[in-house]
Protein backbone atom coordinates (compact mmCIF):
# COMPACT_ATOMS: atom_id res chain seq x y z
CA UNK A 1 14.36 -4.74 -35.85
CA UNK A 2 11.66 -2.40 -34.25
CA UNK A 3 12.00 0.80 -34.60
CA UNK A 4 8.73 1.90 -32.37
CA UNK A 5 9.34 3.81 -29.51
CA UNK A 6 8.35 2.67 -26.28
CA UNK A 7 4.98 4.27 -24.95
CA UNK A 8 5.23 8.09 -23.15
CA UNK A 9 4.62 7.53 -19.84
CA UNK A 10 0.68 9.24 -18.69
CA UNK A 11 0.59 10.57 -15.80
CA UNK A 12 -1.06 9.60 -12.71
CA UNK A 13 -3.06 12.29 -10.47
CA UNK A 14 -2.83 11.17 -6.99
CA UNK A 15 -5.16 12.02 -4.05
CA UNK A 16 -5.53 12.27 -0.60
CA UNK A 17 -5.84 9.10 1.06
CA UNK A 18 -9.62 8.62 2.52
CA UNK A 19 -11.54 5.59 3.61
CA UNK A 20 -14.02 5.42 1.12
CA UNK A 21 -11.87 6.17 -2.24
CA UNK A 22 -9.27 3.51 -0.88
CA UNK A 23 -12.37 0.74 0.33
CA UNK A 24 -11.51 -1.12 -3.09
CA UNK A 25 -7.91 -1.71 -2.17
CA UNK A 26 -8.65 -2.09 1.51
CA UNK A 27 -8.57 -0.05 4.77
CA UNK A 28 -7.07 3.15 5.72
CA UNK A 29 -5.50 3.01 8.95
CA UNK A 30 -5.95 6.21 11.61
CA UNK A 31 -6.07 6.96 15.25
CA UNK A 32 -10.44 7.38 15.08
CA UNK A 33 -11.88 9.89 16.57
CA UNK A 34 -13.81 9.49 20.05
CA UNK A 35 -13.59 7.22 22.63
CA UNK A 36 -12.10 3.56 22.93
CA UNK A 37 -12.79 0.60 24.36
CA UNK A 38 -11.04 1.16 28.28
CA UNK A 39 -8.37 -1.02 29.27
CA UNK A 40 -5.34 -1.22 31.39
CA UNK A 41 -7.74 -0.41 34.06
CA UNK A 42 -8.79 2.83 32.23
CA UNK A 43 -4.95 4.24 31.72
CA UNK A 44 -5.41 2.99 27.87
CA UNK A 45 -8.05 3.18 25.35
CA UNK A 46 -8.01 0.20 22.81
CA UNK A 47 -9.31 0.85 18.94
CA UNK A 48 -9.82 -2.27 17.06
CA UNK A 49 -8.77 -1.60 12.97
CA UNK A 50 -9.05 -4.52 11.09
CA UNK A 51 -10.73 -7.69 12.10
CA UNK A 52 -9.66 -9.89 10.48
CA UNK A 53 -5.86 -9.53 8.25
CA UNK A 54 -6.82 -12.37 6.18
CA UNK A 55 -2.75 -14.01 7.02
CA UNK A 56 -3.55 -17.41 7.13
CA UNK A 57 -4.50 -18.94 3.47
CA UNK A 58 -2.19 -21.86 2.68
CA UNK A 59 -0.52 -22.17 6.37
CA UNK A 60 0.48 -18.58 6.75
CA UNK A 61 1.54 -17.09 9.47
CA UNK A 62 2.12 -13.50 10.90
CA UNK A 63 5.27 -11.73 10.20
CA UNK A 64 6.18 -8.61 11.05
CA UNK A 65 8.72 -6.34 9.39
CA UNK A 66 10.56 -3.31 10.02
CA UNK A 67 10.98 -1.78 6.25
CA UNK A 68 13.54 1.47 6.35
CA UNK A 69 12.51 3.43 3.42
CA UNK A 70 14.56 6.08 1.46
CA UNK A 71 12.75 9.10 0.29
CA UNK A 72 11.96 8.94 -3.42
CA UNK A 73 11.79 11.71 -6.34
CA UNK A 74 8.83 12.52 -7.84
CA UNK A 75 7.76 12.87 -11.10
CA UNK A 76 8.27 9.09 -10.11
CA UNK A 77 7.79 6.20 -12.91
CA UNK A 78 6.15 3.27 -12.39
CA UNK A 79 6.69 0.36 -14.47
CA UNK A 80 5.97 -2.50 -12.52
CA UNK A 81 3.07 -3.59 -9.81
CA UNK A 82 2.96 -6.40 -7.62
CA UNK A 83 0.61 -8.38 -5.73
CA UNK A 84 0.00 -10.93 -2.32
CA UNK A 85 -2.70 -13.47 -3.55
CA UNK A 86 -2.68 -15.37 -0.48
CA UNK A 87 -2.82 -12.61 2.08
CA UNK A 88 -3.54 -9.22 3.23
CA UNK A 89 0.20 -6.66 3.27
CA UNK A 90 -0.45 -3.60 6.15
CA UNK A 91 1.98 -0.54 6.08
CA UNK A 92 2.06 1.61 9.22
CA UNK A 93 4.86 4.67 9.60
CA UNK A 94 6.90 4.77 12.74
CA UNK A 95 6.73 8.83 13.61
CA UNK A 96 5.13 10.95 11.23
CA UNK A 97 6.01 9.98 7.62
CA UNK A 98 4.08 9.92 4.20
CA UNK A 99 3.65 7.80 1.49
CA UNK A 100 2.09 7.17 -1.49
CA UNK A 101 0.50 4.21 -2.48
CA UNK A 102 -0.39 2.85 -6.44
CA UNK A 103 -2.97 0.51 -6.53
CA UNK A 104 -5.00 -1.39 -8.84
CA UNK A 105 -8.01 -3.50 -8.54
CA UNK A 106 -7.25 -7.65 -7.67
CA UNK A 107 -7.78 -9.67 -10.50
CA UNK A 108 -5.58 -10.14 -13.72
CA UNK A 109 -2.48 -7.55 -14.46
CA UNK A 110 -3.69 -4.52 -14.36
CA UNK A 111 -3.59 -2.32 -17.55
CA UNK A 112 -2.18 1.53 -16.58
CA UNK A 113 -5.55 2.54 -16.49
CA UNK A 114 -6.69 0.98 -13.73
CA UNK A 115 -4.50 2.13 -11.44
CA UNK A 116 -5.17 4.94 -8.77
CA UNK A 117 -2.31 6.77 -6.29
CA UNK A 118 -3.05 8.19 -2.76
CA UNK A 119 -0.86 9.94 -0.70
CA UNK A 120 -1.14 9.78 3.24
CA UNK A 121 -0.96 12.72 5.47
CA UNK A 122 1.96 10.67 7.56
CA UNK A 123 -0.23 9.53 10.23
CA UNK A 124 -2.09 7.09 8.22
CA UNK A 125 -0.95 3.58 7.01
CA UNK A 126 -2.63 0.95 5.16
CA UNK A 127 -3.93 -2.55 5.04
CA UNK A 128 -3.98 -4.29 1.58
CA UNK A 129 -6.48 -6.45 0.44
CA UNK A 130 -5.31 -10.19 -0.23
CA UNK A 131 -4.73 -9.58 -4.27
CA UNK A 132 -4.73 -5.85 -4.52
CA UNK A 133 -2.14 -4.84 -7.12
CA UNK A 134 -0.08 -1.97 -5.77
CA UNK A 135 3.71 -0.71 -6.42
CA UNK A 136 6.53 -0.42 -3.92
CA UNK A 137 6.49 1.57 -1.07
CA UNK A 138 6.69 5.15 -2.40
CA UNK A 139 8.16 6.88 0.97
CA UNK A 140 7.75 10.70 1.30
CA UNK A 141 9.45 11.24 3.86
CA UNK A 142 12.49 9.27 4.70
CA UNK A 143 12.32 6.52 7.65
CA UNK A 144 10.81 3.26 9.14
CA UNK A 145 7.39 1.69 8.74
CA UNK A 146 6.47 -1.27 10.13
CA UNK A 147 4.80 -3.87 7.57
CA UNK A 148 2.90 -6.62 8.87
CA UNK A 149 2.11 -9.65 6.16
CA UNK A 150 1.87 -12.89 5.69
CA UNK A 151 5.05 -15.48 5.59
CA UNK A 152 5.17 -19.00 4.86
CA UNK A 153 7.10 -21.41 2.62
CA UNK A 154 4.98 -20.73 -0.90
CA UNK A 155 6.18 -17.51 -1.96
CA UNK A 156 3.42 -14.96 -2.26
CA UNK A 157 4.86 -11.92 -4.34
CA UNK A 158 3.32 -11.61 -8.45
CA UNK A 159 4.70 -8.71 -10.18
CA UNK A 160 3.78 -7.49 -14.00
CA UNK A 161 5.24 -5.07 -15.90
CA UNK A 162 2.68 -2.19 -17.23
CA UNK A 163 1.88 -1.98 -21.25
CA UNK A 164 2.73 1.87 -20.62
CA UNK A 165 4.33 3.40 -17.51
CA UNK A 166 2.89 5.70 -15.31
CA UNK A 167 4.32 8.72 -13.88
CA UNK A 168 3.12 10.12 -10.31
CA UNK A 169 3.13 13.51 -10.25
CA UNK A 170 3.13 14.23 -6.50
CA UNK A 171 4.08 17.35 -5.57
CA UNK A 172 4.11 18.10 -2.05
């Protein structure tokens, strides 16, 4: 019989969600500032924010989701991560709604100190790198975000379990 305990959870500062701190994970998503491309005969302006979603390893194909999301506590624990090897996973909120988001560098299973948690300002969403480690969605705020990712008949979902959990401490 072992009669360790289990590891305290640490805790996990997160930050504001910005382009350049989330780069290693992948892209922030935001209406840019200035001007568009014109279309629609100039009733419409047209911003292009990711090139390329990175969908298609292995026969994938777009899919596109509709994930209703209950708000969550926080001091919230995280335990387990997951990842999509074979394709990129974008998050975008319908209305105004934040989230955070625990990530970890692609690779092997990350160890708790690798990870890093942002919080949107409920505008933003998020594009994934193909084989970025992150947790669930973390909603904020209650509602629907639309999740675009890639389906096909190979499953595409690894999880691990930490060594230690984390705790967010988002406080809002």
């Amino acid at each position: 019989m072992n009669d360790a305990a289990p590891p305290a959870p640490v805790p996990l500062a997160v930050q504001p969600l910005t382009p350049e701190a989330f780069a290693p994970y992948g892209t922030v998503l935001a209406a840019p500032a200035g001007t568009g491309r014109p279309i629609n005969g100039g009733n419409a302006e047209r911003f292009d924010l990711v090139g390329d979603l990175q969908i298609g390893a292995q026969g994938g194909r777009p899919m596109l989701a509709l994930f209703r999301a209950q708000a969550r506590r926080f001091p919230h624990e995280v335990a387990e991560m997951e990842r999509h090897a074979l394709g990129s996973q974008t998050f975008l909120p319908l209305g105004e709604r934040r989230f955070v988001i625990v990530v970890a560098p692609a690779g092997e299973a990350p160890a708790a100190g690798a990870l890093a948690a942002f919080v949107t300002d409920g505008l933003q969403g998020v594009t994934l790198a193909p084989g970025t480690w992150h947790h669930a969605l973390l909603a904020v705020d209650a509602g629907d975000f639309v999740v675009v990712e890639r389906g096909g008949d190979a499953v595409d979902c690894d999880t691990c379990a930490l060594e230690a959990p984390m705790i967010v401490n988002w406080r809002g």
